[in-house]
Protein backbone atom coordinates (compact mmCIF):
# COMPACT_ATOMS: atom_id res chain seq x y z
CA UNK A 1 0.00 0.00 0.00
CA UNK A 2 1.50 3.96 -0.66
CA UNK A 3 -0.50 6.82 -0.74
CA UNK A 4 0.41 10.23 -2.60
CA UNK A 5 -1.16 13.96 -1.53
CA UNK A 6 -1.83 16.20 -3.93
CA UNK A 7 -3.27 19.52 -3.80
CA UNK A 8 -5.90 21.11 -6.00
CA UNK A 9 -5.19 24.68 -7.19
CA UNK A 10 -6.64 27.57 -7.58
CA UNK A 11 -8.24 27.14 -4.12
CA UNK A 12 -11.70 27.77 -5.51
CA UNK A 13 -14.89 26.10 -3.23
CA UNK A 14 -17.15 26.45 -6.28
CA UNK A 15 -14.68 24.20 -8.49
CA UNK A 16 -13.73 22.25 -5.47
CA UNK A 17 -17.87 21.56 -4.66
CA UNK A 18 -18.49 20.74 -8.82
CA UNK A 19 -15.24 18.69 -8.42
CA UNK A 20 -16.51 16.63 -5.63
CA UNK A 21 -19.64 16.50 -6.88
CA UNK A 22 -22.80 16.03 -4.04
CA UNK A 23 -22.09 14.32 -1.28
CA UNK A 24 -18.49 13.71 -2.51
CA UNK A 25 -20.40 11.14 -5.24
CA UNK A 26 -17.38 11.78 -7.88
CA UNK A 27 -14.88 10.67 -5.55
CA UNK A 28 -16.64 7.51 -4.45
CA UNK A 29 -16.95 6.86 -8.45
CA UNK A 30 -13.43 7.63 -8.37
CA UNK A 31 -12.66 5.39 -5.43
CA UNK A 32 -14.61 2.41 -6.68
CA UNK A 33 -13.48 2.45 -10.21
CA UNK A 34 -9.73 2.33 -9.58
CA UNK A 35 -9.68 0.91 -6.34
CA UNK A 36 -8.48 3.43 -3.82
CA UNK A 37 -9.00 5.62 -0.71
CA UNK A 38 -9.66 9.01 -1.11
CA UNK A 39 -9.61 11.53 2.06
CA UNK A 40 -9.44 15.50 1.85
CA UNK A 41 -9.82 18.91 3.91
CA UNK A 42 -10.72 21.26 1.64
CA UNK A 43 -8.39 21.23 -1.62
CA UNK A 44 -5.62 18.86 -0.13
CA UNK A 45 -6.31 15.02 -1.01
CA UNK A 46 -4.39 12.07 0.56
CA UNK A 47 -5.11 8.90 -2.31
CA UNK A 48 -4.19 5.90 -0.55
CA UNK A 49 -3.95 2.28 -2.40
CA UNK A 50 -1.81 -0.09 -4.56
CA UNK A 51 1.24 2.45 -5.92
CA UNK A 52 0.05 2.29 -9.55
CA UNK A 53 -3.79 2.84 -9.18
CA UNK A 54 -2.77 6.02 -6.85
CA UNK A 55 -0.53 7.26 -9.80
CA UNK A 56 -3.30 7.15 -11.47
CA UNK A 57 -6.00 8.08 -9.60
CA UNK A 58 -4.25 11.35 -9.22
CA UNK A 59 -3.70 11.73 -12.93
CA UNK A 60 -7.66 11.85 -13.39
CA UNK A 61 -8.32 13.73 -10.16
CA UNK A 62 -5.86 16.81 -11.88
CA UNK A 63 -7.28 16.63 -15.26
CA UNK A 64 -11.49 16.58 -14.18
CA UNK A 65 -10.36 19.43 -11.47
CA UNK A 66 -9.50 21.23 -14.84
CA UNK A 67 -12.01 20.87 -16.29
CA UNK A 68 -14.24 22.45 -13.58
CA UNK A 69 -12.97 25.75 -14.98
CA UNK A 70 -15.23 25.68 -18.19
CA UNK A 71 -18.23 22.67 -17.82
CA UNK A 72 -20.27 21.45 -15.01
CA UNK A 73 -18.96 17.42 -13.96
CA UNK A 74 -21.74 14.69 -14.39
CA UNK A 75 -21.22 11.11 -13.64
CA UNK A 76 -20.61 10.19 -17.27
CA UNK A 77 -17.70 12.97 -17.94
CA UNK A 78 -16.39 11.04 -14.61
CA UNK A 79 -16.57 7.70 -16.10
CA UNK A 80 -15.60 8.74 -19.68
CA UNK A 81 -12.25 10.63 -18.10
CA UNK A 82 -11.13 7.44 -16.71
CA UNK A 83 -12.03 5.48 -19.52
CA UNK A 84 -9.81 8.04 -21.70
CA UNK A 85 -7.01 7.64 -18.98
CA UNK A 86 -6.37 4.11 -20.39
CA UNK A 87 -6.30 3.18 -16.70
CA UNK A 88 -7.25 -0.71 -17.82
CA UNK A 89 -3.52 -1.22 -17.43
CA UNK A 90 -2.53 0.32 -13.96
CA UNK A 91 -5.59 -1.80 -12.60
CA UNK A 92 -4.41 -5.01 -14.58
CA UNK A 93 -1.16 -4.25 -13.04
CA UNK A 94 -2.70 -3.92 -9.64
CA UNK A 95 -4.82 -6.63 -9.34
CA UNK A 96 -2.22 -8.90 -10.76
CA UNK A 97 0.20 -7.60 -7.45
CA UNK A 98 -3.17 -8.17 -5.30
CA UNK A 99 -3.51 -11.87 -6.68
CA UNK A 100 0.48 -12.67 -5.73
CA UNK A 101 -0.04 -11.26 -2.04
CA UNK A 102 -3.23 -13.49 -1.98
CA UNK A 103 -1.70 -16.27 -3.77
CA UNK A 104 -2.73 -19.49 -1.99
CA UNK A 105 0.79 -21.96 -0.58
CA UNK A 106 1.33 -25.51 0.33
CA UNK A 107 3.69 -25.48 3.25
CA UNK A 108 5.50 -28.75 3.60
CA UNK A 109 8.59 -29.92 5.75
CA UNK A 110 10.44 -29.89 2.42
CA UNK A 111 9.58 -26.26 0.95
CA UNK A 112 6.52 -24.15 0.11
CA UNK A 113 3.95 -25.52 -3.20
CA UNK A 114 2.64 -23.05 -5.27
CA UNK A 115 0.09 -23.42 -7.88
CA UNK A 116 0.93 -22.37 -10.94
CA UNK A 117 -1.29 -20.20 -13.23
CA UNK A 118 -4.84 -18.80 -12.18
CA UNK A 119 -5.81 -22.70 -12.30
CA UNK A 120 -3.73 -24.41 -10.38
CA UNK A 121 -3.80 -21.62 -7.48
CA UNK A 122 -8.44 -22.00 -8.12
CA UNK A 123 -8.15 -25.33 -7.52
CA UNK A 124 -5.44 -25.04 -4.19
CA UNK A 125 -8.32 -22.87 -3.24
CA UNK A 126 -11.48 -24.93 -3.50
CA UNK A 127 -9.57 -27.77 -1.91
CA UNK A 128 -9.35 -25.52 1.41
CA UNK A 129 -12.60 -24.45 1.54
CA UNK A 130 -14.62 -27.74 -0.32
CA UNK A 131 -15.25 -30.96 1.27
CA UNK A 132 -15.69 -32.70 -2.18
CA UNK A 133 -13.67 -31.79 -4.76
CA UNK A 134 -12.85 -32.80 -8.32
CA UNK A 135 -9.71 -31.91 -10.76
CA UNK A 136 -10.03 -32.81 -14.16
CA UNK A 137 -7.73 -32.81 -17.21
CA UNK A 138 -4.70 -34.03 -18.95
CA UNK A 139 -1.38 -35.37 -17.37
CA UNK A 140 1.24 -33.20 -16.38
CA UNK A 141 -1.30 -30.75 -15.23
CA UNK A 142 -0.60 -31.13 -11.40
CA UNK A 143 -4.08 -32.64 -10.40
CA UNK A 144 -2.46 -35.13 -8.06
CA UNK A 145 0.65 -33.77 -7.10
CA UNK A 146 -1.21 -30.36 -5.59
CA UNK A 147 -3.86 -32.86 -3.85
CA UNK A 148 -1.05 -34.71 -2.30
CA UNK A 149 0.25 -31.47 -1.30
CA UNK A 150 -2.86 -30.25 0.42
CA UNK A 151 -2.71 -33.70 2.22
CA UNK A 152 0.59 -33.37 3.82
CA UNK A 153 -0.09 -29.97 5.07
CA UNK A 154 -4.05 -30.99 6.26
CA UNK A 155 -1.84 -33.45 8.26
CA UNK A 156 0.89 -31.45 9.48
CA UNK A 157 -1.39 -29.13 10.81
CA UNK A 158 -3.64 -31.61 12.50
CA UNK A 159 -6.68 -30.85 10.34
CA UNK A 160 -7.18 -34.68 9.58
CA UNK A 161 -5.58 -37.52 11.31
CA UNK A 162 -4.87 -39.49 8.47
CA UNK A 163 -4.15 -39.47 4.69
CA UNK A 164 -5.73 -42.37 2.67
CA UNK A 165 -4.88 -42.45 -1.23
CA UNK A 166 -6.71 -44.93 -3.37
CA UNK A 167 -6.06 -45.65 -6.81
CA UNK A 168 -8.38 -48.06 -8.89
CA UNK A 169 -6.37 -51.15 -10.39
CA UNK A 170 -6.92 -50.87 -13.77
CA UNK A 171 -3.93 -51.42 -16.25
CA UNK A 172 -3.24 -49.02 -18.95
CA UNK A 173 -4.44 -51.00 -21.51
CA UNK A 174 -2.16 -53.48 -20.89
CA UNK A 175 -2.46 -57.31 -19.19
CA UNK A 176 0.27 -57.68 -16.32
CA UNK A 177 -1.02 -61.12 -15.48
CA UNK A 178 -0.93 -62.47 -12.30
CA UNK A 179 1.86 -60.47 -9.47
CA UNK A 180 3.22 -62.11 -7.20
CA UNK A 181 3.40 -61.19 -3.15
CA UNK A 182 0.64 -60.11 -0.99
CA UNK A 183 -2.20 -57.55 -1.57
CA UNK A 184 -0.47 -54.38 -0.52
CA UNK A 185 2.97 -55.59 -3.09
CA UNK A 186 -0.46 -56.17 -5.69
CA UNK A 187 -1.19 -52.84 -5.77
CA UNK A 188 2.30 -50.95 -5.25
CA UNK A 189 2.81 -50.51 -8.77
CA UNK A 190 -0.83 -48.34 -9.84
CA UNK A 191 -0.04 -46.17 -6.30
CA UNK A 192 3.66 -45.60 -7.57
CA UNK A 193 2.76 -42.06 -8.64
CA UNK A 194 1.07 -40.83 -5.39
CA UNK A 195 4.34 -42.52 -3.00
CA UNK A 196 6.50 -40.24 -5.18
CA UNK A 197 4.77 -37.52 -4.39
CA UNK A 198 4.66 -38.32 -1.26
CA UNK A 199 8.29 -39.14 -0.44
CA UNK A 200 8.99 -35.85 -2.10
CA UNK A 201 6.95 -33.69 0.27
CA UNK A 202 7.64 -35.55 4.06
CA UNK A 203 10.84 -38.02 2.70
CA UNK A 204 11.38 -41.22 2.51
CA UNK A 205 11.89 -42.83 6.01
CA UNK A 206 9.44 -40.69 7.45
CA UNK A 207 6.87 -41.81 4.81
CA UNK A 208 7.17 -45.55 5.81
CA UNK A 209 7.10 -44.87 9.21
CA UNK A 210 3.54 -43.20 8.77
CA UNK A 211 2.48 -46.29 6.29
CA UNK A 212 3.89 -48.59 9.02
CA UNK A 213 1.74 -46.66 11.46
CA UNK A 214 -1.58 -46.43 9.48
CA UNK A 215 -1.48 -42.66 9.48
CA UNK A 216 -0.91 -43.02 5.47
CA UNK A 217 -2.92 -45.60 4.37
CA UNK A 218 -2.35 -46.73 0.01
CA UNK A 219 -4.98 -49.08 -0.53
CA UNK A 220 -6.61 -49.88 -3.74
CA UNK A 221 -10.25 -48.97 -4.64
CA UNK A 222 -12.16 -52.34 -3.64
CA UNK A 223 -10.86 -51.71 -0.36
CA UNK A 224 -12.87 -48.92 0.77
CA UNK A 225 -16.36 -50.73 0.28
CA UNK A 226 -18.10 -50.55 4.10
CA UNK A 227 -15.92 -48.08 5.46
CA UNK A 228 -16.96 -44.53 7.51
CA UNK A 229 -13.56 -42.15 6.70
CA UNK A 230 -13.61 -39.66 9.55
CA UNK A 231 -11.18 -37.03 10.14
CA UNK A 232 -9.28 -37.85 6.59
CA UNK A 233 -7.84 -36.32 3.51
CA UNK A 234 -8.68 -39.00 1.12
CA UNK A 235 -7.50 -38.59 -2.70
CA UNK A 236 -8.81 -41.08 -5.35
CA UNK A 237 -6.72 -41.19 -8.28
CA UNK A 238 -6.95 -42.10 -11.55
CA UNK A 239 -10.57 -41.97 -11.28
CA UNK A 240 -11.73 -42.27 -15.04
CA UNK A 241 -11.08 -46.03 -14.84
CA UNK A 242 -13.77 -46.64 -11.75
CA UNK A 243 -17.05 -48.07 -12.96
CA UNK A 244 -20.03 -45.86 -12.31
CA UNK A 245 -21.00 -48.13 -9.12
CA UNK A 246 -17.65 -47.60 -7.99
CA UNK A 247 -17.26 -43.84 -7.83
CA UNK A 248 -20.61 -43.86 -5.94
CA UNK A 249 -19.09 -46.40 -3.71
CA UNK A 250 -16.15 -43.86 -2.92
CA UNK A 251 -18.06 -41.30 -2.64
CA UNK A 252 -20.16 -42.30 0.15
CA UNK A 253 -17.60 -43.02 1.99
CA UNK A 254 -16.65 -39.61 3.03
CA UNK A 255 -17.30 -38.90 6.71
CA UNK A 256 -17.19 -36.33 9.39
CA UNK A 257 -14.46 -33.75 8.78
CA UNK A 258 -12.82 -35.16 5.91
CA UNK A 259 -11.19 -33.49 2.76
CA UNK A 260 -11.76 -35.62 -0.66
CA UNK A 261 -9.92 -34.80 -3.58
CA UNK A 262 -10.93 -36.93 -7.12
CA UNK A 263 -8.59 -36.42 -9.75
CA UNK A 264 -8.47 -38.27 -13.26
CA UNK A 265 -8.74 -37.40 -16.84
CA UNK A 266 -11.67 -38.61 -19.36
CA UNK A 267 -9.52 -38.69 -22.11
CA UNK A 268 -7.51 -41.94 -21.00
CA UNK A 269 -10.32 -44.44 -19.95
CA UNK A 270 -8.41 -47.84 -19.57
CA UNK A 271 -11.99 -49.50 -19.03
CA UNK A 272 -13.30 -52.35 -20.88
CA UNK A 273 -15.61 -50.26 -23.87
CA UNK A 274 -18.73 -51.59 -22.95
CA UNK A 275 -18.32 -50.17 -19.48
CA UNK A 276 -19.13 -46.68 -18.58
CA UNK A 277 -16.48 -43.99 -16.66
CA UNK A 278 -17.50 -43.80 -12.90
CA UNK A 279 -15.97 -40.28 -13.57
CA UNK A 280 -17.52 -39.17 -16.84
CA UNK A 281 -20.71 -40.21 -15.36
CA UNK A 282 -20.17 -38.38 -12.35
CA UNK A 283 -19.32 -34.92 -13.30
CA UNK A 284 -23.09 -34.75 -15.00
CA UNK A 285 -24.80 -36.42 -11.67
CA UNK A 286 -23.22 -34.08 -9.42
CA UNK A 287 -22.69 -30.37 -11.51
CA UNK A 288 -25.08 -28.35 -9.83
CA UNK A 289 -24.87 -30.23 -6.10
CA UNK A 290 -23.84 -27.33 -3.53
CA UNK A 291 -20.77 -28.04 -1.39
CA UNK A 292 -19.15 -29.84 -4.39
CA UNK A 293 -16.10 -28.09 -6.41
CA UNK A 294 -14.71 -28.73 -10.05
CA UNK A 295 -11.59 -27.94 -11.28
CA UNK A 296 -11.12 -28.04 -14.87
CA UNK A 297 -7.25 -28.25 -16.40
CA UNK A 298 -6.54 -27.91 -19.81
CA UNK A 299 -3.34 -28.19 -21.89
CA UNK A 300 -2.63 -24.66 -21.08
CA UNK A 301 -1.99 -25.65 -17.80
CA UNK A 302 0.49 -28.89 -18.18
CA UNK A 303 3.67 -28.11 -15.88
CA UNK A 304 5.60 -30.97 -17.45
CA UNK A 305 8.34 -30.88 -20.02
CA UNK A 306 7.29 -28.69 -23.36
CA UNK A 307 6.71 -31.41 -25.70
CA UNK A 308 4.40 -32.82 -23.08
CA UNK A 309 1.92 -29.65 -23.86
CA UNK A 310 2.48 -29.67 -27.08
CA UNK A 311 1.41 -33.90 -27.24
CA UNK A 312 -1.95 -33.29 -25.28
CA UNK A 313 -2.72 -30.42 -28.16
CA UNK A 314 -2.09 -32.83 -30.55
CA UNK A 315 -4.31 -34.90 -29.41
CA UNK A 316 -6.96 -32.92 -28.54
CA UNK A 317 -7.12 -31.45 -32.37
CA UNK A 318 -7.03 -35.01 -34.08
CA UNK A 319 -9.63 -36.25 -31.41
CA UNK A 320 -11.80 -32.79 -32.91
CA UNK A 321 -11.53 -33.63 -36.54
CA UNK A 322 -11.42 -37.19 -36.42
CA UNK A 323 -14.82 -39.27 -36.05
CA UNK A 324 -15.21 -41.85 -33.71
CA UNK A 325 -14.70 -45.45 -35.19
């Protein structure tokens, strides 16, 4: 915040009162339109606000004081003097500084998460203040990674006493056969994306030692049938390869305060063709419930290596002009 004082000259209360307009109504239109503070005794002003609206601000406030000298001020000569200002920018410019000193952060043990683009930091914001929430769109677009994020720090802080991420176990279109080991060995290799995450954010040994502990809990989707999750930040991945039943399954599993966070993308449905996305299906059951938040990514927002943006774009204009088979 800076403010700037100016003063109005010649010291004239007739061009000071047609300046002001009644009841000070031009410098509330002033105010409101480029977001400042305006305060004055008698021809000294005090503009207080973000440094380039108050550059501003003052720039109009000299040029309609001279105009008092030869026409009456209305509410449109107000309006059209700022318009001719080309004050679009010093706002643009301001409320681009106002969204960096609100911009939401991930704290975790190993450094501060930011979301990147107007996107990312939306959906870092509905995740706070949404019980449900869903993030849609290609990979590389940080769907999981941010959710994972908001996990660790839910748990730092003691907002939720435990972290469960479940994945459906659905190859990508491939047949591994049968895996040897027990259940949780199974299932490793579709939850390999949300441990590296994971071990990123909190680190290695003290990842296990929450697993070990059952404060992180990696289990896959047919697990969850018959549970209550209380007190959790729960994150289902990969979610465009649950069956419709399934989804609904997963989603009435959410209990008392707990933090869900469904992430997948439409466009890579590993699913058998005659069955229908859980997620697809979802997103049109549940658009207009209240309490409910979507996040929708799109190749603009893929945080990945170039090409990787450049691949999903690719893909998305074949897909356009190509028919189905």
């Amino acid at each position: 915040m800076s403010s700037q004082e100016i003063t109005l000259l010649p010291a004239d209360n007739s061009r000071l009162s047609n300046f002001c307009g009644q009841f000070d109504c031009h410098l509330r239109q002033i105010e409101q339109r480029m977001l400042v503070e305006i305060a004055n005794r008698g021809n000294h002003f005090k503009v207080s606000g973000e440094e380039q609206a108050v550059k501003a601000a003052c720039a109009v406030m000299h040029k309609l004081f001279d105009s008092t000298e030869l026409e009456l001020l209305t509410p449109e000569q107000v309006h059209l003097s700022m318009q001719d200002s080309s004050i679009d920018e010093a706002l643009d410019a301001v409320k681009a500084e106002t969204a960096a000193q609100h911009q939401v952060t991930v704290k975790t043990k190993r450094g501060v998460i930011k979301g990147r683009g107007a996107n990312q930091q939306n959906y870092l914001k509905k995740i706070t203040t949404h019980d449900i929430n869903f993030g849609v769109g290609p990979a590389g677009t940080g769907k999981t990674y941010l959710a994972v994020a908001c996990a660790v720090e839910a748990l730092q802080n003691e907002k939720v006493r435990r972290i469960i991420l479940v994945r459906p176990a659905v190859e990508a279109g491939e047949k591994l056969g049968f895996l040897p080991g027990d259940m949780a060995q199974k299932v490793d290799p579709y939850l390999r994306p949300l441990y590296d995450a994971l071990y990123e954010m909190l680190g290695f040994e003290r990842v296990e030692k929450l697993i070990d502990r059952d404060v992180i809990e990696v289990a896959p989707l047919a697990f969850m049938r018959g549970r209550t999750l209380n007190d959790s930040f729960i994150i289902l991945d990969e979610a465009q390869n649950t069956t419709v039943e399934q989804i609904k399954m997963f989603l009435t599993r959410v209990g008392f305060g707990s933090t869900a966070v469904i992430t997948g993308d439409i466009t890579q449905i590993d699913l058998p063709s005659e069955k229908m996305s859980g997620l697809r299906h979802v997103l049109k059951v549940l658009e207009h419930v209240e309490g409910i938040s979507f996040t929708f990514f799109g190749a603009k927002d893929v945080v990945r290596h170039p090409l990787v943006q450049r691949i999903v774009l690719a893909y998305e204009a074949y897909e356009k002009t190509t028919p189905n088979p």
